[in-house]
N, C-alpha and C. Protein backbone atom coordinates (compact mmCIF):
# COMPACT_ATOMS: atom_id res chain seq x y z
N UNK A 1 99.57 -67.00 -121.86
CA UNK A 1 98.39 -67.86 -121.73
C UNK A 1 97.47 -67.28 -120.67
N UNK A 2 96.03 -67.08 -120.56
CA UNK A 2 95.50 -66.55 -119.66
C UNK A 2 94.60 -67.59 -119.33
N UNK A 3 94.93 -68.39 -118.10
CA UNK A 3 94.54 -69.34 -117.78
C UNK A 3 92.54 -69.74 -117.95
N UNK A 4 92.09 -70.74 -117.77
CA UNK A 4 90.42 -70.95 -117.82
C UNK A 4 90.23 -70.45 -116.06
N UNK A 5 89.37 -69.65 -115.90
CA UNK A 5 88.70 -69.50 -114.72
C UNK A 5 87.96 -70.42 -114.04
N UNK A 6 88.31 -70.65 -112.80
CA UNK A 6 87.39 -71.59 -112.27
C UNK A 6 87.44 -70.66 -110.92
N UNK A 7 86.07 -70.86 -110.08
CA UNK A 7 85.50 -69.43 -109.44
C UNK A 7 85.01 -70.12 -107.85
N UNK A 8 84.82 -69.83 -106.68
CA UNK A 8 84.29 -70.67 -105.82
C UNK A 8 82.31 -70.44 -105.75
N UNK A 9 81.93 -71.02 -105.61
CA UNK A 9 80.13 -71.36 -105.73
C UNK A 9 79.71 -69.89 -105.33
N UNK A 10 79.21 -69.87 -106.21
CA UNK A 10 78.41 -68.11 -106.54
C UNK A 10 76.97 -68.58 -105.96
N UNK A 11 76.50 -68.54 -104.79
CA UNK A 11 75.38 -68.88 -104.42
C UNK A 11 74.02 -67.96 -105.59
N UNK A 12 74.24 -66.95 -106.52
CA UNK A 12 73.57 -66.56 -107.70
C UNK A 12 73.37 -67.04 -109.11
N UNK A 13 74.61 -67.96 -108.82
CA UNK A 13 73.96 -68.75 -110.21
C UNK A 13 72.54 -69.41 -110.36
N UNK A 14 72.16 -70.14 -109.32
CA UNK A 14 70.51 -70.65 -109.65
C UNK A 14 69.61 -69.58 -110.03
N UNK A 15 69.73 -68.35 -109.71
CA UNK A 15 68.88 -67.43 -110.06
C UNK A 15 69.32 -67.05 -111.83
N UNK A 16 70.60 -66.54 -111.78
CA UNK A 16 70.67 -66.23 -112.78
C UNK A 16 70.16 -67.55 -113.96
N UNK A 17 70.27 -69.09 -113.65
CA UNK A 17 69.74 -69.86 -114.54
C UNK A 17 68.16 -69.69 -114.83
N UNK A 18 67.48 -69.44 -113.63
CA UNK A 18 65.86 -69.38 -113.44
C UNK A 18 65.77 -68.41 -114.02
N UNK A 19 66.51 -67.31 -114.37
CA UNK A 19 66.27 -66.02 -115.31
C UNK A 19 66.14 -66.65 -116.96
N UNK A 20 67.28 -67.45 -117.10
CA UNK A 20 67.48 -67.71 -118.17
C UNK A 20 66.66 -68.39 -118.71
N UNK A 21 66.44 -69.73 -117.75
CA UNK A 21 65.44 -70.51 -118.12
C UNK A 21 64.01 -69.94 -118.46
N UNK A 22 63.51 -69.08 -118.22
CA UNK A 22 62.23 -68.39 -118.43
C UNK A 22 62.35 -67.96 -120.23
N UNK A 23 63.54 -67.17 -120.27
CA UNK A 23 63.99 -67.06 -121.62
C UNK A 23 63.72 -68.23 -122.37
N UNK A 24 64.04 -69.00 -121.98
CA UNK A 24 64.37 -70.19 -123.18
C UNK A 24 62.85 -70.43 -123.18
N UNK A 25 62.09 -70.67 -122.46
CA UNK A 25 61.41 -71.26 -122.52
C UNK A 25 59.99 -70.43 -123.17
N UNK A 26 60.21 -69.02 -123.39
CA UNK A 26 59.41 -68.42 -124.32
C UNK A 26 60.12 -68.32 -125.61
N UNK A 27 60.68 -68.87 -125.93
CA UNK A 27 61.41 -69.03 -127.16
C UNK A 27 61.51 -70.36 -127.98
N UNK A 28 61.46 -70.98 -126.91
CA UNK A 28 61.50 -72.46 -127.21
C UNK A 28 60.18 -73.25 -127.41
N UNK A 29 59.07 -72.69 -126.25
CA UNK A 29 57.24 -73.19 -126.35
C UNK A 29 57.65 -74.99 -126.27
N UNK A 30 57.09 -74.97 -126.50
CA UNK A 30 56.51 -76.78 -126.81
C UNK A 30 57.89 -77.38 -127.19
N UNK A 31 58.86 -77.17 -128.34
CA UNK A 31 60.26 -77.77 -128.35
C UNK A 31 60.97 -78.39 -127.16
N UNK A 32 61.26 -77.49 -126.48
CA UNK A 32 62.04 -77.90 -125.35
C UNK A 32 61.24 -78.56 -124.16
N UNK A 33 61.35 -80.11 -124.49
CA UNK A 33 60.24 -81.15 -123.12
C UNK A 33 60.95 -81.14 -121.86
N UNK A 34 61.85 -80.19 -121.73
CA UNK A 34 62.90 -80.59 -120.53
C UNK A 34 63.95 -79.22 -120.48
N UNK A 35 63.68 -78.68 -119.37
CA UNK A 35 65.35 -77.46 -119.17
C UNK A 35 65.81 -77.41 -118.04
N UNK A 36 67.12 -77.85 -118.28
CA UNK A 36 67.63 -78.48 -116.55
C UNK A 36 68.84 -77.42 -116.14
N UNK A 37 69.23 -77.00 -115.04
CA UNK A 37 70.84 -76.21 -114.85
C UNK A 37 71.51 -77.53 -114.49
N UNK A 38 72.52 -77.62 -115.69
CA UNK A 38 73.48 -78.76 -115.60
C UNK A 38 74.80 -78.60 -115.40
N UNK A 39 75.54 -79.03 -115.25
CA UNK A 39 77.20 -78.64 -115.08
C UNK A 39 77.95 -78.03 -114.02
N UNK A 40 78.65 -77.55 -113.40
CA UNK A 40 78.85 -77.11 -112.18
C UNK A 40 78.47 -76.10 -111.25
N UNK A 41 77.86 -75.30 -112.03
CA UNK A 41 76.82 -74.29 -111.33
C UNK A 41 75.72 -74.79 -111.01
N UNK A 42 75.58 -75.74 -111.32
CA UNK A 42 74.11 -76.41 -110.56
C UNK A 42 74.51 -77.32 -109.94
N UNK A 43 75.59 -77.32 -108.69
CA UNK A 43 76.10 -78.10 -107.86
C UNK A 43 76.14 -76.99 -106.75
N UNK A 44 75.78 -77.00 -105.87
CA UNK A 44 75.74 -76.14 -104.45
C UNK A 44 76.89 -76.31 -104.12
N UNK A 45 78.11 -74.92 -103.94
CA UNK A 45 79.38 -75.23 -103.14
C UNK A 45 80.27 -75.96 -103.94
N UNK A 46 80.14 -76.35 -104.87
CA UNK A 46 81.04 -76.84 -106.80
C UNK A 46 81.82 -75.35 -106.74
N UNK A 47 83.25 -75.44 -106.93
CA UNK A 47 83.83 -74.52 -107.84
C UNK A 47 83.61 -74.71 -109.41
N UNK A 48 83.91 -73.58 -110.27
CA UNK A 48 83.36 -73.52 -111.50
C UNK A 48 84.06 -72.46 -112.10
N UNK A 49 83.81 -72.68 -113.50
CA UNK A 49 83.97 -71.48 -114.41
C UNK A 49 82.63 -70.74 -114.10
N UNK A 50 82.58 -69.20 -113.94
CA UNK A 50 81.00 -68.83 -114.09
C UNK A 50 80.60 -68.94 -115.26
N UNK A 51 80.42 -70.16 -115.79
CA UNK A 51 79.16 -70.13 -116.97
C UNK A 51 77.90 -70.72 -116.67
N UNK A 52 76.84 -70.18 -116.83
CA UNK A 52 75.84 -70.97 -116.83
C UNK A 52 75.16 -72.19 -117.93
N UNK A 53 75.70 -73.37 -117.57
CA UNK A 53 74.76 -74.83 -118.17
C UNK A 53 73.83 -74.76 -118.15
N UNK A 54 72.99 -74.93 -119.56
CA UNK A 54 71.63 -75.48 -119.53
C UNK A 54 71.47 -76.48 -120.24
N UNK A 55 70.95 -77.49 -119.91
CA UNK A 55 70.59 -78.65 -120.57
C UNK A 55 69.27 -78.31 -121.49
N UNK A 56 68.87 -78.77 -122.48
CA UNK A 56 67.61 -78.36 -122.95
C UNK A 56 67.65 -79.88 -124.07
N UNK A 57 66.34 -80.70 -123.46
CA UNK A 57 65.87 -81.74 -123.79
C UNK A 57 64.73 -81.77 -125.13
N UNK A 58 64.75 -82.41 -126.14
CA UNK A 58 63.80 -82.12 -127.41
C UNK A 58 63.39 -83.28 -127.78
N UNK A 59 62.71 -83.43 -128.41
CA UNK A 59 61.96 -84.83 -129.10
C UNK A 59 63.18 -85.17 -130.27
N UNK A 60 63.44 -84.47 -131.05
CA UNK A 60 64.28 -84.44 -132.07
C UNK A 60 65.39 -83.56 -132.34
N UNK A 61 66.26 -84.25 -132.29
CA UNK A 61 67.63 -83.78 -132.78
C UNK A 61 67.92 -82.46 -134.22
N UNK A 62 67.02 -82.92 -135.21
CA UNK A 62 66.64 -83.02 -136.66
C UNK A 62 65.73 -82.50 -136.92
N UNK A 63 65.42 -81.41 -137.58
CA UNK A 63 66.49 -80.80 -137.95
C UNK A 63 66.93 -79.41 -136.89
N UNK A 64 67.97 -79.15 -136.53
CA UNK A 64 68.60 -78.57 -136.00
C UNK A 64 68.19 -77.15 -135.98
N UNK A 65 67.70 -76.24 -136.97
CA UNK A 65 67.36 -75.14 -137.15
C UNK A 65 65.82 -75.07 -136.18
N UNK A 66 65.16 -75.87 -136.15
CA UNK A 66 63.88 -75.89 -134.88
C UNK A 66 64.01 -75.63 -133.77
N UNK A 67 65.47 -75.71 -133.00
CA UNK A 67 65.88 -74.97 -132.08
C UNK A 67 67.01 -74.16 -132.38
N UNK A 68 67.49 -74.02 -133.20
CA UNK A 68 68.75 -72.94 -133.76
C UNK A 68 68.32 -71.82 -133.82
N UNK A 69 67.04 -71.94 -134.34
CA UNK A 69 66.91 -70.00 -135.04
C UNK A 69 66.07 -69.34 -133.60
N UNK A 70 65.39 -70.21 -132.85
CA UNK A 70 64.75 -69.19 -131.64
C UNK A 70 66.61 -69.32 -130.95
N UNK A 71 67.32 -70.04 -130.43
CA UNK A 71 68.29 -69.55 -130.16
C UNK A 71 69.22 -68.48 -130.33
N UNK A 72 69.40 -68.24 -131.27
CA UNK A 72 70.08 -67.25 -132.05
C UNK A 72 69.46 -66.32 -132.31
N UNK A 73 68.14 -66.16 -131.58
CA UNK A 73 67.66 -64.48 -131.38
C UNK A 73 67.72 -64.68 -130.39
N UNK A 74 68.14 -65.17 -129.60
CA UNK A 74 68.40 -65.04 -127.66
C UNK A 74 70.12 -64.44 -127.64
N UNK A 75 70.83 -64.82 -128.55
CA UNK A 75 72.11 -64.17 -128.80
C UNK A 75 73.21 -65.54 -128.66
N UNK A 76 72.12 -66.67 -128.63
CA UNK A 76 73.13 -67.95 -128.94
C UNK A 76 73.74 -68.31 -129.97
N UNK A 77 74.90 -68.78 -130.43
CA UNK A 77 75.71 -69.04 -131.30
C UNK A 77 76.00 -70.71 -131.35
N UNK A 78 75.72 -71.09 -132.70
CA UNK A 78 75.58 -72.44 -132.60
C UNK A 78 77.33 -73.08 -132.97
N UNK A 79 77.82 -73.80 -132.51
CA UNK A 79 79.26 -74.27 -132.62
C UNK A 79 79.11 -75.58 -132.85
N UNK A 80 79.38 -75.50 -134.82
CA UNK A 80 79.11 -77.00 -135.06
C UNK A 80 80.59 -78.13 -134.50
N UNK A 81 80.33 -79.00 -134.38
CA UNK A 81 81.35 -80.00 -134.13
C UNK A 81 80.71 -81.40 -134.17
N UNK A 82 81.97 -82.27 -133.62
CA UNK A 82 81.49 -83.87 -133.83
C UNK A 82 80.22 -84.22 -133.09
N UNK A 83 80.15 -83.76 -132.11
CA UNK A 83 79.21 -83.83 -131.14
C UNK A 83 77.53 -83.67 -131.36
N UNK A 84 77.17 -83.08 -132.34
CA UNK A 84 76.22 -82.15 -132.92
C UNK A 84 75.29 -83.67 -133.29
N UNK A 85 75.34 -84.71 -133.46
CA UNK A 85 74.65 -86.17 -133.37
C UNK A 85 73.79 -86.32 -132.19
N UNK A 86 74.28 -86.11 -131.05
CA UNK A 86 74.06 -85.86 -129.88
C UNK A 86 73.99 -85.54 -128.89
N UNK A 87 74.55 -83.81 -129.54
CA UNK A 87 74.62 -82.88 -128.31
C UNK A 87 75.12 -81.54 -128.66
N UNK A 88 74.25 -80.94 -129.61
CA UNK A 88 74.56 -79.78 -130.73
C UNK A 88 74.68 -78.74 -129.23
N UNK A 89 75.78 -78.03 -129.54
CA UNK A 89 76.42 -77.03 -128.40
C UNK A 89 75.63 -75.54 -128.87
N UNK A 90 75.92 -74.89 -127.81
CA UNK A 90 75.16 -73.25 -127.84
C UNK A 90 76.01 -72.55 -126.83
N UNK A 91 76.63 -71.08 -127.52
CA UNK A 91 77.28 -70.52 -126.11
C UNK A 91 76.49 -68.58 -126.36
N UNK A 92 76.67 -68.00 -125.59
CA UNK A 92 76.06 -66.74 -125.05
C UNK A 92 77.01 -66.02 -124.52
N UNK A 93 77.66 -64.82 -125.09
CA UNK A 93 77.85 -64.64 -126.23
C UNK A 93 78.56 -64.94 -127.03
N UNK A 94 78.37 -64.79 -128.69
CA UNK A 94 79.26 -65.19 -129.30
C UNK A 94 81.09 -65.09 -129.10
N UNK A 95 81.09 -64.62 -128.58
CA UNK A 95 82.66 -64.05 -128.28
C UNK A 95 82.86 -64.58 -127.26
N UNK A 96 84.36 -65.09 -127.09
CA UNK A 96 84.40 -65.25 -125.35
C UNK A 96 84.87 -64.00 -124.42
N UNK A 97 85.06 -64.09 -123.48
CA UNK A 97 83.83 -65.03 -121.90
C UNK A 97 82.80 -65.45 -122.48
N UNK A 98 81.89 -66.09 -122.56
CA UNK A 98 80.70 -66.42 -122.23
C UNK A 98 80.09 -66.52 -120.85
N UNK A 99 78.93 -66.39 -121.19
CA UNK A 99 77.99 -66.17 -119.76
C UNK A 99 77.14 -67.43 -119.68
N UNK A 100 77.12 -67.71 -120.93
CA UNK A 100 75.69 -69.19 -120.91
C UNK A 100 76.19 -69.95 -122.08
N UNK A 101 76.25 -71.20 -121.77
CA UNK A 101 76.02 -72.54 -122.61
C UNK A 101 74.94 -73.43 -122.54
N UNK A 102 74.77 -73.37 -123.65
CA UNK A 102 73.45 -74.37 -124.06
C UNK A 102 73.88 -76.13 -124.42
N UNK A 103 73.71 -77.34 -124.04
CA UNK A 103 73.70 -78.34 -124.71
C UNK A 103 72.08 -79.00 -124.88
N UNK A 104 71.93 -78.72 -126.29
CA UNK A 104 70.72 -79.63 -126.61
C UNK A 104 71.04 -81.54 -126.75
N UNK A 105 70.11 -82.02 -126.42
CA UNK A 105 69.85 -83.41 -126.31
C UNK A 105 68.64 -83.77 -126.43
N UNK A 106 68.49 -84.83 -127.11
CA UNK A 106 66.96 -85.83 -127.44
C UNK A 106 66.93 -86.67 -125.38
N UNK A 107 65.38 -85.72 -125.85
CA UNK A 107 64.73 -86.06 -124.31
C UNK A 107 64.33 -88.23 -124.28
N UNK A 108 65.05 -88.14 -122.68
CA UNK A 108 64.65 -89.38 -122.68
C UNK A 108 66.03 -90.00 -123.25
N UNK A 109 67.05 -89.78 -123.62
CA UNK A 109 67.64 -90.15 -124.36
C UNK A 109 69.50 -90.26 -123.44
N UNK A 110 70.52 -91.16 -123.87
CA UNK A 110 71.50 -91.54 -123.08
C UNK A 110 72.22 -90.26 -122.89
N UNK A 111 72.33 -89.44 -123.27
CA UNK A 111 73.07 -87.75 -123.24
C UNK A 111 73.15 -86.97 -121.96
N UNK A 112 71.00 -86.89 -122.05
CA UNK A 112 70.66 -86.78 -121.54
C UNK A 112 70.78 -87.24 -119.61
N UNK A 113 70.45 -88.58 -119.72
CA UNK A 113 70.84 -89.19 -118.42
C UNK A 113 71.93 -89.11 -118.14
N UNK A 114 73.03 -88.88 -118.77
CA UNK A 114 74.27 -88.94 -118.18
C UNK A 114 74.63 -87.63 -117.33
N UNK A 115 74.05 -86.00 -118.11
CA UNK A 115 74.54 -85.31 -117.73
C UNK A 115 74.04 -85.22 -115.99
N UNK A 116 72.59 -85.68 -116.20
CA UNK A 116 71.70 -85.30 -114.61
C UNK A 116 72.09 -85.93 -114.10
N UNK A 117 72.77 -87.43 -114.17
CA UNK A 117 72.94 -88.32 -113.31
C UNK A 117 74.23 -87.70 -112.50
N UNK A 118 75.27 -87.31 -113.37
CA UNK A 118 76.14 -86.81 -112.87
C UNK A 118 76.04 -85.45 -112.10
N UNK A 119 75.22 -84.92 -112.58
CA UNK A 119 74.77 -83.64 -111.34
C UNK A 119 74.54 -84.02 -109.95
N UNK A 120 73.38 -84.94 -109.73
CA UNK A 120 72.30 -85.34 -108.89
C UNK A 120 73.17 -85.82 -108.09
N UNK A 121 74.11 -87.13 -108.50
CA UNK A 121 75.10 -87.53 -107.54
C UNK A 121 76.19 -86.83 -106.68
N UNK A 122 76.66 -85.35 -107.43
CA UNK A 122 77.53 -84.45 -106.92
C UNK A 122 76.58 -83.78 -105.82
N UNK A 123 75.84 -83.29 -106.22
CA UNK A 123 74.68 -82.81 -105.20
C UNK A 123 74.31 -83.16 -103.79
N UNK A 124 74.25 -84.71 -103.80
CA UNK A 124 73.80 -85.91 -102.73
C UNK A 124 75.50 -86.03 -102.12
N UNK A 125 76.81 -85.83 -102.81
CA UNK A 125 78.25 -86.28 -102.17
C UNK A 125 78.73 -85.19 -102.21
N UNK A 126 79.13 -84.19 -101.55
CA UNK A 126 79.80 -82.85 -101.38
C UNK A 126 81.50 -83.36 -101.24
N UNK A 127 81.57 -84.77 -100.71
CA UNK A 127 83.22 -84.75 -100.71
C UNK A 127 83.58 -85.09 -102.41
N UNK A 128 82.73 -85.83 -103.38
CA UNK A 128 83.02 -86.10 -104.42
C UNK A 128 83.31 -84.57 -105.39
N UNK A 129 81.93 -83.88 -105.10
CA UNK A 129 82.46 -82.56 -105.45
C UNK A 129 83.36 -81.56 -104.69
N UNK A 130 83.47 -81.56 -104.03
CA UNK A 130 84.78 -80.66 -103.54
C UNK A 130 86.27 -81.34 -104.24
N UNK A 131 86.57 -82.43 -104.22
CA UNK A 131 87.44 -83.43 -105.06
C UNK A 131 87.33 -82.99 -106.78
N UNK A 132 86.24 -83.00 -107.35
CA UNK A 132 86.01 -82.21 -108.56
C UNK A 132 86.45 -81.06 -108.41
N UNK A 133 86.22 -79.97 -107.74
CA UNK A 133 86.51 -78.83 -108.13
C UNK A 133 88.31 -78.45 -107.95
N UNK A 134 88.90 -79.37 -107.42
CA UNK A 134 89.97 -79.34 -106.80
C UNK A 134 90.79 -79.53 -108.29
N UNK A 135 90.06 -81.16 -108.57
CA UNK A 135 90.48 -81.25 -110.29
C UNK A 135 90.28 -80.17 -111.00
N UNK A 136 88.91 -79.59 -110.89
CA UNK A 136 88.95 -78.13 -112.19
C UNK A 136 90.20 -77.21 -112.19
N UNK A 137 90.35 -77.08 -110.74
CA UNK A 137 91.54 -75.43 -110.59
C UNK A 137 92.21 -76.19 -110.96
N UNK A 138 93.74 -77.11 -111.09
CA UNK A 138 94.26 -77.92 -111.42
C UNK A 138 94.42 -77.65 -113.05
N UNK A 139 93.68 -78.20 -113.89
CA UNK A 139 93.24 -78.80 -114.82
C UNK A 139 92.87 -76.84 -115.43
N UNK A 140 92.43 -76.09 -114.71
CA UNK A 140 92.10 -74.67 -115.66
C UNK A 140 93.68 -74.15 -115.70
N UNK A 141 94.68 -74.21 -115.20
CA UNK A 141 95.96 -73.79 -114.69
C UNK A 141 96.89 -74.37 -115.95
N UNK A 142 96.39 -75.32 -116.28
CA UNK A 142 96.91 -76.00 -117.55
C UNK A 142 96.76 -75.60 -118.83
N UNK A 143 95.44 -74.89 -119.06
CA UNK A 143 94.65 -75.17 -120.05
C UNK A 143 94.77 -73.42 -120.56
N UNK A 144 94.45 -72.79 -121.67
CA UNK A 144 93.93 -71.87 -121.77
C UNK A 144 92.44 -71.41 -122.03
N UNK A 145 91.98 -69.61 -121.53
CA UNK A 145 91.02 -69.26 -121.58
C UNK A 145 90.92 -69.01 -123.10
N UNK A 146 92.32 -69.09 -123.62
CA UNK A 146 92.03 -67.66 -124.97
C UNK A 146 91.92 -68.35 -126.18
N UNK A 147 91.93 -69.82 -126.62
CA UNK A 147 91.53 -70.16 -127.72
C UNK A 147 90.64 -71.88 -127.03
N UNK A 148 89.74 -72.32 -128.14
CA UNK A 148 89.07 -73.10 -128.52
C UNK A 148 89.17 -74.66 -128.23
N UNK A 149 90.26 -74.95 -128.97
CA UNK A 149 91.11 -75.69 -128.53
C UNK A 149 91.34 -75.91 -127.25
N UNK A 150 92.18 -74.93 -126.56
CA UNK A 150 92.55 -75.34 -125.28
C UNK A 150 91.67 -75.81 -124.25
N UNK A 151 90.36 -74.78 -124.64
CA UNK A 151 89.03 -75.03 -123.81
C UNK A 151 88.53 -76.51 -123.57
N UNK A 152 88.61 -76.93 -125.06
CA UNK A 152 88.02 -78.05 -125.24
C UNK A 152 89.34 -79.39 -124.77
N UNK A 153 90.28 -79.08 -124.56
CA UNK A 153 91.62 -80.13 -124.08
C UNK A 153 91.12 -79.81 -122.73
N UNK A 154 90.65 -79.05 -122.31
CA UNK A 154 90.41 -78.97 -120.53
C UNK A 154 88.92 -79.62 -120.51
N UNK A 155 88.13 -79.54 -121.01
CA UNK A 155 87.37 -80.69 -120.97
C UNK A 155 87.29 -81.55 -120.85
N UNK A 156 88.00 -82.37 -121.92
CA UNK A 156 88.34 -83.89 -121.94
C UNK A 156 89.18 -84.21 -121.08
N UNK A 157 89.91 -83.53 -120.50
CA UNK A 157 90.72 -84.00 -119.72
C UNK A 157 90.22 -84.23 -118.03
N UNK A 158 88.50 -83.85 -118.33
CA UNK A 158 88.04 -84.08 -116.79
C UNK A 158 86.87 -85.69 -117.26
N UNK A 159 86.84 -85.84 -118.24
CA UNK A 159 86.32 -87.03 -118.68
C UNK A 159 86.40 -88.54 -117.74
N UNK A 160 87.86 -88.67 -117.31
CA UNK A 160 88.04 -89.75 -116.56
C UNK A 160 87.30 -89.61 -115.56
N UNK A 161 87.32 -88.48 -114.55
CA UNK A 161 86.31 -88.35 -113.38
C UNK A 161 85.35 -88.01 -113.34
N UNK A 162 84.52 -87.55 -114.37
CA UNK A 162 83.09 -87.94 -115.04
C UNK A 162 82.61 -89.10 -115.30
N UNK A 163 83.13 -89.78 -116.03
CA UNK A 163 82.93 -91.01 -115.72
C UNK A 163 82.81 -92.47 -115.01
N UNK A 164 83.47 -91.68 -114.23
CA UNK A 164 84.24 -92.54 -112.42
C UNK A 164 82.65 -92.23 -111.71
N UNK A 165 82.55 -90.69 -111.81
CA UNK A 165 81.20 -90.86 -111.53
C UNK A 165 80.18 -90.88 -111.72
N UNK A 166 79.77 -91.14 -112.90
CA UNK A 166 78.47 -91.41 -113.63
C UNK A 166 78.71 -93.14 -113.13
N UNK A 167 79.39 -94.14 -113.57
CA UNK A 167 79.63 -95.62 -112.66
C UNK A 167 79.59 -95.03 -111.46
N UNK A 168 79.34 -94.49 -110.46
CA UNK A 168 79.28 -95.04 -108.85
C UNK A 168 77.60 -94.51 -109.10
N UNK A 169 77.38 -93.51 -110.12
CA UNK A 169 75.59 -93.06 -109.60
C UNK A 169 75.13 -94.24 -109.83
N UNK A 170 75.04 -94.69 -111.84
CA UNK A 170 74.58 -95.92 -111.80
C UNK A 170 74.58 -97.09 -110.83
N UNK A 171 75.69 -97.53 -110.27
CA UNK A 171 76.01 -98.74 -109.55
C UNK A 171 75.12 -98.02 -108.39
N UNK A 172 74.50 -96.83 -107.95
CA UNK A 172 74.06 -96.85 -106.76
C UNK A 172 71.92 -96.44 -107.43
N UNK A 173 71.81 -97.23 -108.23
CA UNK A 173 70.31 -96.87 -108.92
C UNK A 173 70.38 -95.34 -109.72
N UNK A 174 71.17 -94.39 -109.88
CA UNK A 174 70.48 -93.35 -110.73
C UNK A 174 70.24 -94.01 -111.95
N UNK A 175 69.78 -93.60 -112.57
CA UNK A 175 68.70 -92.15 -112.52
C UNK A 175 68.23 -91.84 -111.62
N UNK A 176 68.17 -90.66 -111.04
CA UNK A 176 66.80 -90.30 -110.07
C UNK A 176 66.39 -88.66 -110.83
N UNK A 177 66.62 -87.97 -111.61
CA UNK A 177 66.59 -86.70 -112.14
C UNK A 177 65.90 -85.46 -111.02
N UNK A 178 66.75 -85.38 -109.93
CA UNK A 178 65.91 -84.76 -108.97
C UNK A 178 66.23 -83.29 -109.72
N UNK A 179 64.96 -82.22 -109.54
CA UNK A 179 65.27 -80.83 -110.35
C UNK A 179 65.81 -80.35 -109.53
């Protein structure tokens, strides 16, 4: 089993997202109303897998190929699953490692708020995230790097404390979507 990587805060990931983000966003034009670095690289001092999250916000979900095909000349690979209702996935490159994941979401929309809310709050509580990342190494040690599956069982399995803290942002007013 070759365990999931989780890495200590690469003070280069924001750049490398601001690289990316420029990408997307000549590719994307007018589609994309929103491109955020979401997920643990856009947490200052967050341990992580090095992948880079991007959130990318749209008017419409529907049809899917309106942001699929400029994706997939950026070298994104679309990975259909259940999720794809509300939160059609994108990874870079097709093969693993990956370097970049994409989750699209309808702007304005509950997906959406959840992921920033949960950023914004890690951001503002460094003991909540240091506690997260503690769960990731943990939780990558379990899991494997080398198939699909496993990836996705190490996911869900950080769900409970995602949600623990998306309830304390809400209960404390987020939204606030600070960039």
């Amino acid at each position: 089993m070759v365990p999931i990587t989780v890495v200590p805060y690469d003070p280069r990931w924001p750049k490398q997202y601001a690289e990316e983000r420029i990408r997307l966003l000549h590719a994307l034009g007018a589609i994309a109303r929103r491109i955020e670095h979401n997920g643990s690289t856009a947490v200052p001092g967050l341990a992580a897998k090095p992948i880079i999250d991007i959130q990318i916000s749209v008017d419409t979900l529907l049809p899917i190929d309106t942001y699929r095909i400029p994706l997939q000349r950026l070298g994104y690979a679309h990975v259909p699953h259940a999720d794809d209702a509300f939160c059609p996935f994108f990874h870079r490159p097709a093969a693993w490692p990956h370097t970049h994941h994409v989750h699209v979401v309808a702007f304005g929309g509950e997906e959406e708020a959840r992921t920033l809310v949960f950023r914004d709050y890690l951001r503002v509580h460094p003991g909540l995230a240091r506690e997260y990342g503690v769960l990731k190494a943990e939780l990558a040690q379990q899991h494997s790097a080398s198939d699909a599956v496993s990836r996705e069982a190490y996911a869900k399995a950080k769900s409970e404390f995602i949600d623990r803290i998306i309830r304390l942002a809400r209960a404390g007013g987020y939204p606030h979507f600070a960039g």
